[in-house]
Protein backbone atom coordinates (compact mmCIF):
# COMPACT_ATOMS: atom_id res chain seq x y z
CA UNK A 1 169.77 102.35 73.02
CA UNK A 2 168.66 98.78 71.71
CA UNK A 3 170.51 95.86 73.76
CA UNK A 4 171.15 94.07 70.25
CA UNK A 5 169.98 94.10 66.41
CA UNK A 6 167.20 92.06 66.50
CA UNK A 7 166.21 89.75 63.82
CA UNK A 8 163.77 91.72 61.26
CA UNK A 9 160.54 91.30 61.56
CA UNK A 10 157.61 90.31 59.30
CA UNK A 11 154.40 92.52 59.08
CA UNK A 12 152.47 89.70 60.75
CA UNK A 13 155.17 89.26 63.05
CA UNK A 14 154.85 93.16 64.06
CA UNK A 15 150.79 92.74 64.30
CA UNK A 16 151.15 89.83 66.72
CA UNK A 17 153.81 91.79 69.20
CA UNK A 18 152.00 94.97 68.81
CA UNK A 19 148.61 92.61 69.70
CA UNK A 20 150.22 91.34 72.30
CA UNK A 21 151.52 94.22 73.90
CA UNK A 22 148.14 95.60 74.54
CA UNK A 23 146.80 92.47 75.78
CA UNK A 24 149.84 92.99 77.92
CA UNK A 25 149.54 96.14 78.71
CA UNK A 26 146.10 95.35 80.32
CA UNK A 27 146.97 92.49 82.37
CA UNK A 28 149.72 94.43 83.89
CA UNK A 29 147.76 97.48 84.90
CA UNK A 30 144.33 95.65 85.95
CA UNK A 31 146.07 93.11 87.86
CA UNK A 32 148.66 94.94 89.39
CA UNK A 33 147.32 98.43 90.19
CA UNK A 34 144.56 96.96 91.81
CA UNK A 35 146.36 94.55 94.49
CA UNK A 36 148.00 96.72 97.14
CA UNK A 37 149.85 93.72 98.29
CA UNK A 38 151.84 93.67 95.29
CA UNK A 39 153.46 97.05 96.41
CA UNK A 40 156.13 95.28 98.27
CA UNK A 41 158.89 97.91 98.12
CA UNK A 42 158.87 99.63 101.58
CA UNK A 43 159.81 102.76 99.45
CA UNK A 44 156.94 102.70 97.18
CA UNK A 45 154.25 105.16 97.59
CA UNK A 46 151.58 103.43 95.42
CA UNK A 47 151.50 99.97 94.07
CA UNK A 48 154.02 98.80 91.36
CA UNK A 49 153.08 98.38 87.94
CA UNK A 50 155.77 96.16 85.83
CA UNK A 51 156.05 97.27 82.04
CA UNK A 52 157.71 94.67 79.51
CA UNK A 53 160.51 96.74 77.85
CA UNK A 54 160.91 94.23 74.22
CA UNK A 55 164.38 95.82 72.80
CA UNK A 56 166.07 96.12 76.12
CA UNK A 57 165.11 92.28 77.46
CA UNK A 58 164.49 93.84 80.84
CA UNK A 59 160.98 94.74 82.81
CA UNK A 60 160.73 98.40 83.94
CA UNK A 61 158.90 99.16 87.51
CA UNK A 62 157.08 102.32 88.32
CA UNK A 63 155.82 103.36 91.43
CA UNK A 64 152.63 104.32 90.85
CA UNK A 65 152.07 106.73 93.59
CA UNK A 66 155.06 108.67 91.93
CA UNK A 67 154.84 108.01 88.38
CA UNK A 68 158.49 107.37 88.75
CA UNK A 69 160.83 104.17 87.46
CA UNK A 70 161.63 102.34 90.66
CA UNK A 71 163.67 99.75 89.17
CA UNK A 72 164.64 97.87 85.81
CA UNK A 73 164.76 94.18 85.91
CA UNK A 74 166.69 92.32 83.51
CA UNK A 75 164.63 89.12 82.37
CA UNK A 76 164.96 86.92 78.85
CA UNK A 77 165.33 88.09 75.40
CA UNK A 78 162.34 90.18 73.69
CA UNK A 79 159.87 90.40 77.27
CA UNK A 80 156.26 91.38 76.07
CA UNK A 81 153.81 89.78 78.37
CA UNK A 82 153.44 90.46 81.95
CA UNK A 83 150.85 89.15 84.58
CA UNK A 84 150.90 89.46 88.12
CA UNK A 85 150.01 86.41 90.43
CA UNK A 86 146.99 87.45 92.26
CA UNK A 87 147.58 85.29 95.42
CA UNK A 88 151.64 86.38 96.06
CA UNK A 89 154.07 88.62 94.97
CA UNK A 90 155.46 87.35 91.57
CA UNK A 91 155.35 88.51 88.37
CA UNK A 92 155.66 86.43 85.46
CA UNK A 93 157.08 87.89 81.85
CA UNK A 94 156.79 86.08 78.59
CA UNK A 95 160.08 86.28 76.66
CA UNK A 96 159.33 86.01 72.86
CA UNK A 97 162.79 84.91 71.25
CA UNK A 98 163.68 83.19 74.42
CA UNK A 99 161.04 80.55 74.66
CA UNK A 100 160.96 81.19 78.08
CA UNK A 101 158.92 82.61 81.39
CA UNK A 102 161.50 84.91 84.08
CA UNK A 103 159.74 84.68 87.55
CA UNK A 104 160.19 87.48 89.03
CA UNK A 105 159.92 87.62 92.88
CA UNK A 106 158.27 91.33 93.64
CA UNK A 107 159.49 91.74 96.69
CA UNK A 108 162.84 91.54 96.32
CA UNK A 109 162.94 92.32 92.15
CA UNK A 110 165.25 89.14 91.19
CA UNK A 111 164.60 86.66 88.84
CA UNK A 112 163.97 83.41 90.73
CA UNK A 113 163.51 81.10 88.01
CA UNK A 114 163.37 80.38 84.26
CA UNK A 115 160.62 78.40 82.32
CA UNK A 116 161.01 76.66 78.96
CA UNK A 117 157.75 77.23 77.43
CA UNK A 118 157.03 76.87 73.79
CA UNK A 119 157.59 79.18 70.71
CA UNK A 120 157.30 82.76 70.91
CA UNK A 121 154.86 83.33 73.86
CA UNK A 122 153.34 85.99 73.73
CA UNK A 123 150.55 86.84 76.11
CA UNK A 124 150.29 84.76 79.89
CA UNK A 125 146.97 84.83 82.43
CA UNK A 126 146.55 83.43 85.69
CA UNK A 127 143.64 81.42 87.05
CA UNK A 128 141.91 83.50 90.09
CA UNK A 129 143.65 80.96 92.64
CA UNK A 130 147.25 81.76 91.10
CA UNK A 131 148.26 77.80 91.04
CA UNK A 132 148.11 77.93 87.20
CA UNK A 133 149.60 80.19 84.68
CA UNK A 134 148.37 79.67 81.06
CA UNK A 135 150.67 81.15 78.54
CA UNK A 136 150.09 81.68 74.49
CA UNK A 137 152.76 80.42 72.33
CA UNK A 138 151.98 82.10 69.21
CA UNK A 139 155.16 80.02 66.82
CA UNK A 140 153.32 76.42 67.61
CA UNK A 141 149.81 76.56 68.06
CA UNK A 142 150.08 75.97 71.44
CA UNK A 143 149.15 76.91 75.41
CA UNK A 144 151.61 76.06 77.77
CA UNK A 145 150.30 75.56 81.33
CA UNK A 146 152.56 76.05 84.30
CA UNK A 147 151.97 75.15 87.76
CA UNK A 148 153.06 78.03 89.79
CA UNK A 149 154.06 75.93 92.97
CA UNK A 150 156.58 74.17 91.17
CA UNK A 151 157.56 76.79 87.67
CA UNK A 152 157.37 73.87 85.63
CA UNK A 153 155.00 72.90 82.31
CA UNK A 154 152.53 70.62 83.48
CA UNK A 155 150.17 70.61 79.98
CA UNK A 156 150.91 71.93 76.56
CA UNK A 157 147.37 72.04 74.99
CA UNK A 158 146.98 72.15 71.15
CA UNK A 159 144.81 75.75 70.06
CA UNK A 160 144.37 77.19 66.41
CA UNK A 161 146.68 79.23 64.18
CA UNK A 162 148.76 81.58 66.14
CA UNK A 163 147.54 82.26 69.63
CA UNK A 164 147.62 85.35 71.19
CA UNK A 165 145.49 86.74 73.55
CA UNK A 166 145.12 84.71 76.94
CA UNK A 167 142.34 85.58 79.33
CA UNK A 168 140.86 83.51 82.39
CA UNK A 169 137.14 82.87 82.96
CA UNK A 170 136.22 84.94 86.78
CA UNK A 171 135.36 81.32 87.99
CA UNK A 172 139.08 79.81 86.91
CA UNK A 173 136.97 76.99 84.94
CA UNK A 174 137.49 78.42 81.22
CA UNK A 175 140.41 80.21 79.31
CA UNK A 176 139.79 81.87 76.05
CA UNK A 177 142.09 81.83 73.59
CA UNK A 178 142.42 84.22 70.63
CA UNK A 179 144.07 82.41 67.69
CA UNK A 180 145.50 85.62 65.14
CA UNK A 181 145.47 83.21 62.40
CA UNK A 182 142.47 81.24 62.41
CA UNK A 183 139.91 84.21 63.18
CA UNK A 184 139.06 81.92 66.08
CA UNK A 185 139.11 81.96 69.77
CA UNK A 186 139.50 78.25 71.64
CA UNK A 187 137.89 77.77 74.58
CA UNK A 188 140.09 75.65 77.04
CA UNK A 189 138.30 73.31 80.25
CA UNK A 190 140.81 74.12 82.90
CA UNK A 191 139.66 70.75 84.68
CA UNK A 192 141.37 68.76 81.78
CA UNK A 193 143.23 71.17 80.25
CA UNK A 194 141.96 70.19 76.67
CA UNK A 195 140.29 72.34 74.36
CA UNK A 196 136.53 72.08 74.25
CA UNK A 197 135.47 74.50 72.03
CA UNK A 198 136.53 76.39 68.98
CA UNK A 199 134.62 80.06 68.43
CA UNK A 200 134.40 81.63 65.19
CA UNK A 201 135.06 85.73 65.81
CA UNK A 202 136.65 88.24 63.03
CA UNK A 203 139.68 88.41 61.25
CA UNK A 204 143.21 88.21 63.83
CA UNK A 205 141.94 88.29 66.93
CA UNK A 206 144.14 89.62 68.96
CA UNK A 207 142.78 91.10 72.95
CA UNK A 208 140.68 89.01 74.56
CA UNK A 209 138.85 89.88 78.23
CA UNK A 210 136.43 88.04 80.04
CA UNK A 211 133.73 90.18 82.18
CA UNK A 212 133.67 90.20 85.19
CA UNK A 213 130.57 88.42 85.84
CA UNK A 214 132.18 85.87 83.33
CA UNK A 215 128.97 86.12 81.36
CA UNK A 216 130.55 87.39 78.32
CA UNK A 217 134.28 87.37 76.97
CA UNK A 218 135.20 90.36 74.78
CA UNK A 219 137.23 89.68 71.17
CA UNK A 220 139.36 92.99 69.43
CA UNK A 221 139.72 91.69 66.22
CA UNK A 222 142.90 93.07 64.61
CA UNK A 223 141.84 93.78 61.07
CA UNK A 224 139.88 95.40 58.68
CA UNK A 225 137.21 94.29 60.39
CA UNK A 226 137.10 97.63 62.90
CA UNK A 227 135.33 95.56 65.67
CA UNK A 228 134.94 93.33 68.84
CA UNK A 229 133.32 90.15 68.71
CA UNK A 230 131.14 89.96 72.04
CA UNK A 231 130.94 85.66 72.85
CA UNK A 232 128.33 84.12 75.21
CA UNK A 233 130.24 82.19 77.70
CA UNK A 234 127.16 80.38 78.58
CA UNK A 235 126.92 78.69 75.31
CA UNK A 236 130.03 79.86 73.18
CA UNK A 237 129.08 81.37 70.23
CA UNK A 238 129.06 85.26 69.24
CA UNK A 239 126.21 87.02 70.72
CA UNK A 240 127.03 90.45 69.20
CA UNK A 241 129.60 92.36 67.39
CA UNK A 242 130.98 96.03 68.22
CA UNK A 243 131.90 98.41 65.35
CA UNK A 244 134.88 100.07 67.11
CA UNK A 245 138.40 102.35 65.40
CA UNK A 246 140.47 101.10 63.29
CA UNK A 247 142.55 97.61 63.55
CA UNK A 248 141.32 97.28 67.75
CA UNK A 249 144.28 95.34 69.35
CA UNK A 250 143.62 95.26 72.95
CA UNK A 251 140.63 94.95 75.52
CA UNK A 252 139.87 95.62 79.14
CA UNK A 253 136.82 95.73 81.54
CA UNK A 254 136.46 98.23 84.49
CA UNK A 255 136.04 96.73 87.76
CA UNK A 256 132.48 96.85 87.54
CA UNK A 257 131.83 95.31 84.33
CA UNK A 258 129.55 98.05 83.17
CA UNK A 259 132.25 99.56 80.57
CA UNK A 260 134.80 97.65 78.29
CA UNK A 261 137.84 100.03 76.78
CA UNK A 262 139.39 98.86 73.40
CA UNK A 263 142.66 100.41 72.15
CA UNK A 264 142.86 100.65 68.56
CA UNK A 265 146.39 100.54 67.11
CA UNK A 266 144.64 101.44 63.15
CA UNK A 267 143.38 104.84 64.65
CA UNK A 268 145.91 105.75 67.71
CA UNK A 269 142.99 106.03 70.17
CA UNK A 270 140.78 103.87 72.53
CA UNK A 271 137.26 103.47 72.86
């Protein structure tokens, strides 16, 4: 059952949540699958992966050695994004008609604080050190950095036309920044936190992963288009592009680097 009528949505509106929840999607189950330490529950069997439940403004758990629902957190109104810090045990969950971040402490599965961020956020990323949080708000053409120490907005840095995927360079120097509607990806100095770079990709760009070599940073470009846009970090412009299924919306590397898988929401399969 739906917590509430929700306002309707747009078709644009419905590609940038469906975008972002496989850009979510990823985050969740690469960062939080792979770090044992997140499986704080002494009654887990396996670590816990947190799944962003949009019509029921709540986060579901599942114990992954069981497959099973351990829990169901409630958090903000319309959750979609989820990332896991890398360095402790809190999750933090984008809440799209909100305007907010929950914090959600994994150990004990409350909320612990609340973050005013900007306009529908959408996807968030961490940097490899876990101090910073970097979140897309995809209603202002904006990236709202939070310093993790203190859950408060510490930058709000200026991107293109509706931002939605988030992804941090392996190094924690660069974030990458697809922006839906400006078939664009900004490139953000994490030194400064200002925008140095603006990358011409396909049409809505939605996924966005950056290998893990952080050689290369992987675009799905949500459109007619049918492809990935492959960037060279090194000197940020498109090195390649992918012919892939139909309207790709999401992208993840394996551990190794040596394979990339792309979900395409067009064709109902991944690549």
């Amino acid at each position: 059952m739906l917590a509430r009528p929700r306002r309707s949505l747009s078709r644009r509106g419905r590609q940038l949540i469906s975008s972002a929840a496989a850009s979510a999607l990823a985050l969740t189950g690469l960062v939080a699958l792979t770090a044992p330490v997140h499986a704080a529950d002494a009654d887990a069997d396996g670590p816990l992966a947190y799944v962003a439940n949009f019509h029921a403004d709540a986060v579901t758990v599942i114990d992954t050695g069981t497959n099973t629902v351990a829990r169901t957190i409630n958090v903000g109104d319309s959750p979609i994004g989820v990332a896991v810090n890398p360095v402790d045990t809190r999750a933090y969950v984008t809440n799209f008609d909100d305007a907010t971040v929950s914090v959600i402490d994994t150990e004990t599965s409350a909320v612990t604080a609340t973050i005013p961020v900007g306009s529908n956020p959408l996807s968030v990323a961490f940097t490899p050190s876990g101090n910073r949080a970097y979140v897309a708000n995809s209603g202002e053409e904006s990236v709202s950095v939070i310093n993790t120490a203190t859950n408060t907005v510490t930058a709000t840095v200026p991107v293109g036309g509706s931002p939605n995927g988030v992804a941090v360079s392996p190094s924690g120097t660069a974030v990458y920044v697809t922006n839906n509607n400006g078939a664009t990806v900004s490139v953000i100095d994490t030194s400064t936190n200002t925008a140095t770079a603006r990358v011409p990709v396909g049409s809505a760009p939605s996924g966005v992963a950056v290998s893990p070599s952080g050689s290369v940073a992987y675009v799905a470009n949500n459109s007619d288009d049918d492809s990935v846009s492959v960037i060279d970090t090194a000197t940020h412009t498109v090195s390649a592009t992918i012919a892939v299924g139909s309207r790709p919306n999401g992208v993840s590397f394996d551990p190794s680097g040596a394979r990339a898988y792309v979900a395409d929401r067009g064709s109902d399969d991944v690549r």
